[in-house]
N, C-alpha and C. Protein backbone atom coordinates (compact mmCIF):
# COMPACT_ATOMS: atom_id res chain seq x y z
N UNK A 1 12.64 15.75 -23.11
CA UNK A 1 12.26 14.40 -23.47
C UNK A 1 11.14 13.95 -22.54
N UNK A 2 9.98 13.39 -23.29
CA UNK A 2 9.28 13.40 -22.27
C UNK A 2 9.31 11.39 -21.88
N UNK A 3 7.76 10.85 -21.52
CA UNK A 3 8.00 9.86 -20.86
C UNK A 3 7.80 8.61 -21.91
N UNK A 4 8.68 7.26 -21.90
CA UNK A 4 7.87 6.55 -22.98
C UNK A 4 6.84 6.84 -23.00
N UNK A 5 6.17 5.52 -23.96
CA UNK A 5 4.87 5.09 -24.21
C UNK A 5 4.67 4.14 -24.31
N UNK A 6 3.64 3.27 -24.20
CA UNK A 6 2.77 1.64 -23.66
C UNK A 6 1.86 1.75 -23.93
N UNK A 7 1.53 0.71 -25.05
CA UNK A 7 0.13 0.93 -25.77
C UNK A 7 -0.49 -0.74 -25.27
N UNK A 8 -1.50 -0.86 -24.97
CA UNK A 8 -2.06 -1.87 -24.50
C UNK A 8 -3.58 -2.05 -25.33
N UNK A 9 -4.08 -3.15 -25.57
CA UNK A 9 -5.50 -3.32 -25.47
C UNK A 9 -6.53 -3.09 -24.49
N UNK A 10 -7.75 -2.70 -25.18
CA UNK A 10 -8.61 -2.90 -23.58
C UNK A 10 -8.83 -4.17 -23.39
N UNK A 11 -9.52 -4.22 -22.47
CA UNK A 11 -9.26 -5.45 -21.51
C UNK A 11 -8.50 -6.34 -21.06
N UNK A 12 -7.27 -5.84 -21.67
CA UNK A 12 -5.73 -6.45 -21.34
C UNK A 12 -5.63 -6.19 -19.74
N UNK A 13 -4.44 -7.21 -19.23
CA UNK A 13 -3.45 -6.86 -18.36
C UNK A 13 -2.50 -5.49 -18.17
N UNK A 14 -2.77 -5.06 -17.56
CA UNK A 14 -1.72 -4.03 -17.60
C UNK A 14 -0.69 -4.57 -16.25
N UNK A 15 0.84 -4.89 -16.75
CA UNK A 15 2.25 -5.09 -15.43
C UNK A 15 3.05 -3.63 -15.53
N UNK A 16 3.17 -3.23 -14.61
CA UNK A 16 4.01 -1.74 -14.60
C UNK A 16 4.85 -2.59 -13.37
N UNK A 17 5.97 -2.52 -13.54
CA UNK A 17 7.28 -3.07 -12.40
C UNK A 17 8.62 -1.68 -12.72
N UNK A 18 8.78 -1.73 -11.02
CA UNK A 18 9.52 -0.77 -10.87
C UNK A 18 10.83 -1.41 -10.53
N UNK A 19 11.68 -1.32 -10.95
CA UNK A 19 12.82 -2.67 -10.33
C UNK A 19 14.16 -1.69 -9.90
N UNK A 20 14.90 -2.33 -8.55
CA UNK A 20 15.54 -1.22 -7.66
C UNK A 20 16.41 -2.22 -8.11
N UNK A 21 17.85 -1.73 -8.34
CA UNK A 21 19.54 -2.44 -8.54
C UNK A 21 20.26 -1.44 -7.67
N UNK A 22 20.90 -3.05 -6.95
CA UNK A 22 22.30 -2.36 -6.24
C UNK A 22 22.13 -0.94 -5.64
N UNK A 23 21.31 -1.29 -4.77
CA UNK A 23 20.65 -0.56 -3.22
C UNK A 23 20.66 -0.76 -2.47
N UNK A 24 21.59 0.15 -1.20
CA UNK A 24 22.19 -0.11 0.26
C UNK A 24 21.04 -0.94 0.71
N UNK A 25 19.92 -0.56 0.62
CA UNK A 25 18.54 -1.24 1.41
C UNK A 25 17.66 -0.44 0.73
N UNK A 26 16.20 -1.77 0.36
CA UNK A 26 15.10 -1.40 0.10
C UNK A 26 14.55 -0.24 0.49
N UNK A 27 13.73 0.60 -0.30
CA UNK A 27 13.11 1.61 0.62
C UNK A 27 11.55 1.56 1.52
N UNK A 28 11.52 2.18 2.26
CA UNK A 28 10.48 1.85 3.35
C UNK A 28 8.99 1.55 2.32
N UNK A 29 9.08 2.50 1.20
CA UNK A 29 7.40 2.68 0.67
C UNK A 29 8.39 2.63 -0.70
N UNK A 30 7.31 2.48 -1.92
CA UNK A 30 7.31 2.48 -3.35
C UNK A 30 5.89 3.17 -3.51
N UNK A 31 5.72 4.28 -4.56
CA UNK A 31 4.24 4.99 -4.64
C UNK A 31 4.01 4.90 -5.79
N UNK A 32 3.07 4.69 -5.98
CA UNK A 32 2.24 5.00 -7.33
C UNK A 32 1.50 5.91 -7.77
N UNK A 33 1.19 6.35 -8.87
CA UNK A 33 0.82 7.67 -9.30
C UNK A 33 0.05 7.57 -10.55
N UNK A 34 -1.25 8.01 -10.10
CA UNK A 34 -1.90 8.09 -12.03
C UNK A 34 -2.31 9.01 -11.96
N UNK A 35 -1.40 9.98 -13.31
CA UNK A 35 -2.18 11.12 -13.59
C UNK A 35 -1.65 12.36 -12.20
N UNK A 36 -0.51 12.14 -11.77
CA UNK A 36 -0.33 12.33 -10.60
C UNK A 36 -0.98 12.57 -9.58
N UNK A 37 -1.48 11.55 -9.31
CA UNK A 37 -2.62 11.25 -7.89
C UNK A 37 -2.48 10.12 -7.40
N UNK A 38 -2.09 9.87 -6.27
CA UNK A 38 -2.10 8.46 -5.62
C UNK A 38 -2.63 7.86 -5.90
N UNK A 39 -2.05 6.22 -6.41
CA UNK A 39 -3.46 5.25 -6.77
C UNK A 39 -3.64 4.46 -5.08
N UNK A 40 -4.91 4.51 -5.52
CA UNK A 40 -5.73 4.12 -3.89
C UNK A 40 -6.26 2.41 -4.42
N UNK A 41 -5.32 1.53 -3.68
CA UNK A 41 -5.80 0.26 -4.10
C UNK A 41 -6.41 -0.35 -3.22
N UNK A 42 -7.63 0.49 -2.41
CA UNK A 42 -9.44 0.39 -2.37
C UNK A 42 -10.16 0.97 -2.53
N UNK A 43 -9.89 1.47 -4.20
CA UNK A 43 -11.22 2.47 -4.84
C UNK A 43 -12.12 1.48 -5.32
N UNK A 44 -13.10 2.41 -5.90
CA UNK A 44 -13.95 1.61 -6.69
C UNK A 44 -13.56 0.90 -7.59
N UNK A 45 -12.72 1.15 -8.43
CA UNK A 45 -11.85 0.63 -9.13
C UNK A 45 -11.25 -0.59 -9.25
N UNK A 46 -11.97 -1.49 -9.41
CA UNK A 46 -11.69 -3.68 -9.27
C UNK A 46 -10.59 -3.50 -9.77
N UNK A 47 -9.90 -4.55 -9.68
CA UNK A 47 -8.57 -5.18 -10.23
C UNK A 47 -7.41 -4.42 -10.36
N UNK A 48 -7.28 -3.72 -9.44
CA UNK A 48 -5.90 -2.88 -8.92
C UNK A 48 -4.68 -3.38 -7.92
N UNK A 49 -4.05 -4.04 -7.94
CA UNK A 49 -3.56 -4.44 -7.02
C UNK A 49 -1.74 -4.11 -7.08
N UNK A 50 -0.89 -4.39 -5.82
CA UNK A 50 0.05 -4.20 -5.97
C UNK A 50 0.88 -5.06 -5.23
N UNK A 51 2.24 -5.54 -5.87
CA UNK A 51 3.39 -6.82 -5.06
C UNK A 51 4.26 -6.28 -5.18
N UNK A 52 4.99 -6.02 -3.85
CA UNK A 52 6.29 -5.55 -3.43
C UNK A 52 7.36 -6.56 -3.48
N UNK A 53 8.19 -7.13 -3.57
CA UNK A 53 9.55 -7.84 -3.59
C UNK A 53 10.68 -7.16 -3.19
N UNK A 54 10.73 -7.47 -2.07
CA UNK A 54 12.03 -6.64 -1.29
C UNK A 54 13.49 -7.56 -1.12
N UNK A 55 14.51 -6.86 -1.56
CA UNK A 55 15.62 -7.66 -1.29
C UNK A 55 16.95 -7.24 -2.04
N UNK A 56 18.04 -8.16 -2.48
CA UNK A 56 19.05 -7.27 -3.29
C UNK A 56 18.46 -6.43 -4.06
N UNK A 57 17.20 -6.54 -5.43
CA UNK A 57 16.52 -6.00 -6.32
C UNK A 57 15.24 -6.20 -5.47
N UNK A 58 15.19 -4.96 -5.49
CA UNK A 58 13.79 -4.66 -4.89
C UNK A 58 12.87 -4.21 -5.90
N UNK A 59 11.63 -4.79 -6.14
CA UNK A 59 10.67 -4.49 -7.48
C UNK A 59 9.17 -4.73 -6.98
N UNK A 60 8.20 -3.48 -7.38
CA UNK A 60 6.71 -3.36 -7.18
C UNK A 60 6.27 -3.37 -8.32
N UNK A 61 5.51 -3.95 -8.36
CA UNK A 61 4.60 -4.22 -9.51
C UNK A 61 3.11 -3.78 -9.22
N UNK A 62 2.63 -2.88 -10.21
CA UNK A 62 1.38 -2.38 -10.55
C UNK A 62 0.45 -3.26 -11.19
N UNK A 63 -0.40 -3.95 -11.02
CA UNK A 63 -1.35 -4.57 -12.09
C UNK A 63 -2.78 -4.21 -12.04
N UNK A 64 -2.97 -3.80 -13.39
CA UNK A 64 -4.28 -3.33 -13.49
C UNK A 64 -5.05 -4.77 -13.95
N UNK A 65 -6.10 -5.10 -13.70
CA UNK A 65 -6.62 -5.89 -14.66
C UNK A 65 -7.73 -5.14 -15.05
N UNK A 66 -8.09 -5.91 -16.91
CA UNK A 66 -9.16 -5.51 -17.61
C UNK A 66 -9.37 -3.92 -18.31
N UNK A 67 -8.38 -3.61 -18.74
CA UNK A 67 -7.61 -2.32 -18.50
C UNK A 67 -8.68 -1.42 -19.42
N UNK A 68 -8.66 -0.20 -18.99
CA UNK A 68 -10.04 0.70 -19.10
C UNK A 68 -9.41 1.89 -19.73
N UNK A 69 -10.36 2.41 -20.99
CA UNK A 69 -9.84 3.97 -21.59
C UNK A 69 -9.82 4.73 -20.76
N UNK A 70 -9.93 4.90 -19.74
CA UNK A 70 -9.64 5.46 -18.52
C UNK A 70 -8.31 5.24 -17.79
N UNK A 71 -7.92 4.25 -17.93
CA UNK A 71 -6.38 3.95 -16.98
C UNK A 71 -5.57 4.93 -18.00
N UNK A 72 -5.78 5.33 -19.52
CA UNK A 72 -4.86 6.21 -19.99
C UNK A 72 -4.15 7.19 -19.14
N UNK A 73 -2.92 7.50 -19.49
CA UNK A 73 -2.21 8.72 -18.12
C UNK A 73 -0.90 7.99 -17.95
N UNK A 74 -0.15 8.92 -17.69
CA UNK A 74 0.42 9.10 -17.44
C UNK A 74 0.91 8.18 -15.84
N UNK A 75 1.85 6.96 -15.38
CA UNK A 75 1.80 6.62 -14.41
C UNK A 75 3.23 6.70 -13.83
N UNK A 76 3.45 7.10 -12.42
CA UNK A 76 4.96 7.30 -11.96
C UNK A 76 5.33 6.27 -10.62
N UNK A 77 6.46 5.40 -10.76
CA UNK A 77 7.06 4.87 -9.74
C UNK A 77 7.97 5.95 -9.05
N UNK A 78 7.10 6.14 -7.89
CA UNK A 78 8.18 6.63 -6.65
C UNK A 78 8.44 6.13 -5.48
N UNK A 79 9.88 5.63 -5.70
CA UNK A 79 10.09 4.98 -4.58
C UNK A 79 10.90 6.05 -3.21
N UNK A 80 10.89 5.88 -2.33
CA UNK A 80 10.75 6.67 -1.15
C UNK A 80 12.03 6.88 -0.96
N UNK A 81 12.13 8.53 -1.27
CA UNK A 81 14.10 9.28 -0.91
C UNK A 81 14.80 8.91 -2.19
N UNK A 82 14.17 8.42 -3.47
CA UNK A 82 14.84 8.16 -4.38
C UNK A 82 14.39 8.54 -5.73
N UNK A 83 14.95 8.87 -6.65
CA UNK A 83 14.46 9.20 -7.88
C UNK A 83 12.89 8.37 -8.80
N UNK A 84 11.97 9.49 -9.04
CA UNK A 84 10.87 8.58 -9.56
C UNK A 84 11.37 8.68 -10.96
N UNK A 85 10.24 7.38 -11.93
CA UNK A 85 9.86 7.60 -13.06
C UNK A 85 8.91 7.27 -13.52
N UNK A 86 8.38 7.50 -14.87
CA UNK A 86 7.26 7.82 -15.31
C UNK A 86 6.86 7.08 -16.66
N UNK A 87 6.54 6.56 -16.94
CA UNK A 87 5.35 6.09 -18.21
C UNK A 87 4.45 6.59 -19.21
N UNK A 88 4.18 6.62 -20.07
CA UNK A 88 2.45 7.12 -20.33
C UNK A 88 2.01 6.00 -21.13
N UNK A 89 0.52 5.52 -20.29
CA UNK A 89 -0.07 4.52 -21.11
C UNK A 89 -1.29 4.87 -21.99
N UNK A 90 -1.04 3.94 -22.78
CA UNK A 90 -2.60 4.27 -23.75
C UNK A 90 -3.71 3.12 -24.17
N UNK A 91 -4.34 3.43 -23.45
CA UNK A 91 -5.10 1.91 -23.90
C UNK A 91 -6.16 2.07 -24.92
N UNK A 92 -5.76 1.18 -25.93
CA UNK A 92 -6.33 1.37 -27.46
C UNK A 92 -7.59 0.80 -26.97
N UNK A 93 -8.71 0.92 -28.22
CA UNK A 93 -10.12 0.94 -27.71
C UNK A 93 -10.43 -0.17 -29.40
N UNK A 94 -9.44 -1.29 -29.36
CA UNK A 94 -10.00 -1.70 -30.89
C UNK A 94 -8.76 -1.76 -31.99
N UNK A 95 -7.95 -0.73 -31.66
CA UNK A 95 -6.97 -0.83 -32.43
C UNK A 95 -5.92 -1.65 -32.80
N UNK A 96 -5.40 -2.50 -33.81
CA UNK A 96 -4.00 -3.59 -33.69
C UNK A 96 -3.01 -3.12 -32.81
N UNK A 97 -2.61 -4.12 -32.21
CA UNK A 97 -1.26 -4.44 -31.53
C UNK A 97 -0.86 -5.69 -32.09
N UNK A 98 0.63 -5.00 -32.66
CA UNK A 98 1.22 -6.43 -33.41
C UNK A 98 2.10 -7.35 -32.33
N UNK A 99 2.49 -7.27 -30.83
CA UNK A 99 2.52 -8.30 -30.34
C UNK A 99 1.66 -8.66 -29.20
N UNK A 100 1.59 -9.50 -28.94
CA UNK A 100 0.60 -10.24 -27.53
C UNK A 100 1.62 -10.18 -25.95
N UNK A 101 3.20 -9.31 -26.15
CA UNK A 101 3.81 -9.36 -24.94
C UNK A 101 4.19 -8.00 -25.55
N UNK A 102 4.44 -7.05 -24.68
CA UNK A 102 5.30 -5.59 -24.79
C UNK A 102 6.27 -5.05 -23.67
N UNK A 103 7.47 -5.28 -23.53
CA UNK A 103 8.16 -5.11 -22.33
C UNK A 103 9.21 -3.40 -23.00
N UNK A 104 9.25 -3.12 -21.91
CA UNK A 104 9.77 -1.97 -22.21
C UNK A 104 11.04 -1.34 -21.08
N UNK A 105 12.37 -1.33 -21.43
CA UNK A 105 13.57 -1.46 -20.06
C UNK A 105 13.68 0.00 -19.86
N UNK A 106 13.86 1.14 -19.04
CA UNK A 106 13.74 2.45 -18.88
C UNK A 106 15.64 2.31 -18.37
N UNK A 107 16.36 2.77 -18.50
CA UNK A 107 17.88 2.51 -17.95
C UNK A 107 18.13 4.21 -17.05
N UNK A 108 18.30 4.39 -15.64
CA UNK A 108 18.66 5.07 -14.97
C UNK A 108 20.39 5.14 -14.54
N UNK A 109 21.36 5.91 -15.04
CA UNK A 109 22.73 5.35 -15.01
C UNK A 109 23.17 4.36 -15.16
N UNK A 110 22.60 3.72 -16.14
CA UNK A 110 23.57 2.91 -16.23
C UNK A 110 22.23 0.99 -16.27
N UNK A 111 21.99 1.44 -15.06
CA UNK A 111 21.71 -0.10 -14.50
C UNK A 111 20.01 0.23 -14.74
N UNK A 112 19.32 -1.22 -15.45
CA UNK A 112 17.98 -1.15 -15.47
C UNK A 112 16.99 -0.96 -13.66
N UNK A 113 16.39 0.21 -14.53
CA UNK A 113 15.30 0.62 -12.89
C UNK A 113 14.42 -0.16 -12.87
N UNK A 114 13.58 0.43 -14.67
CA UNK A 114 11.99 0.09 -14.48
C UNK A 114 11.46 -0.64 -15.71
N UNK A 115 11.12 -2.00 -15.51
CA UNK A 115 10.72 -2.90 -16.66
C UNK A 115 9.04 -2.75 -16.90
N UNK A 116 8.30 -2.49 -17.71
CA UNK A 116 6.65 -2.13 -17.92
C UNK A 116 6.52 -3.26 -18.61
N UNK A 117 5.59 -4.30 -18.36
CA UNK A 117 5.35 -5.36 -19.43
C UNK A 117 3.69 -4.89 -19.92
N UNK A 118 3.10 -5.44 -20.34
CA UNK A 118 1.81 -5.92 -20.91
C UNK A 118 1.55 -6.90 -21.54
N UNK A 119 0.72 -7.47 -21.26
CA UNK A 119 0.60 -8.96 -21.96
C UNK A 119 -0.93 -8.84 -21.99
N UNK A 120 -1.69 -9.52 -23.20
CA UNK A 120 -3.13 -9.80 -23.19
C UNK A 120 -3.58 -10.63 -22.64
N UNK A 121 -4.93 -10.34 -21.84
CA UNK A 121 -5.56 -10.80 -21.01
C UNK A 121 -6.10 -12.39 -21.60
């Protein structure tokens, strides 16, 4: 089985949130991955950014803005000493999307990990 899928517009928002339940303690790092390669949020690459929320539910959020046929790939939350997961996005170039919000719940035993939204820019 491979990884969902997340179809977005270009120039949309892209939200990728990784959300931790009922965890002794946050983990030190959360990583990101496109295409499996570290995303480096001071590339050339504008509107990359990332928010950590540490606490009972610990959750990082990915946001791309202005989202590029290029961000297509495959993207993985790994959070540190703990099981990753994975995505694949596609960012349409023109094509309909019949809603303006797309949330998507990934369930790891049981309890939700990883919520992916998209919403238009």
């Amino acid at each position: 089985m491979g990884s969902p899928d997340l179809y977005v517009q270009r120039h949309s928002m892209i939200n990728l949130t990784c959300v931790l339940h009922d965890i002794p303690e946050p983990p030190a790092y959360i990583y990101w991955f496109h295409r499996n390669k570290s995303i480096s949020y001071s590339s050339s690459r504008d509107g990359i950014s990332l928010v950590v929320e540490k606490g009972p539910t610990t959750s990082s959020h990915l946001l791309i803005r202005n989202a590029r046929v290029q961000d297509s790939g495959d993207y993985t939350c790994s959070p540190q000493d703990m099981n990753s997961t994975s995505i694949r996005v596609h960012v349409l170039n023109g094509e309909s999307l019949h809603d303006d919000l797309i949330t998507l719940h990934v369930l790891s035993s049981g309890h939700e990990f990883d919520k992916y939204t998209c919403a238009r820019a």
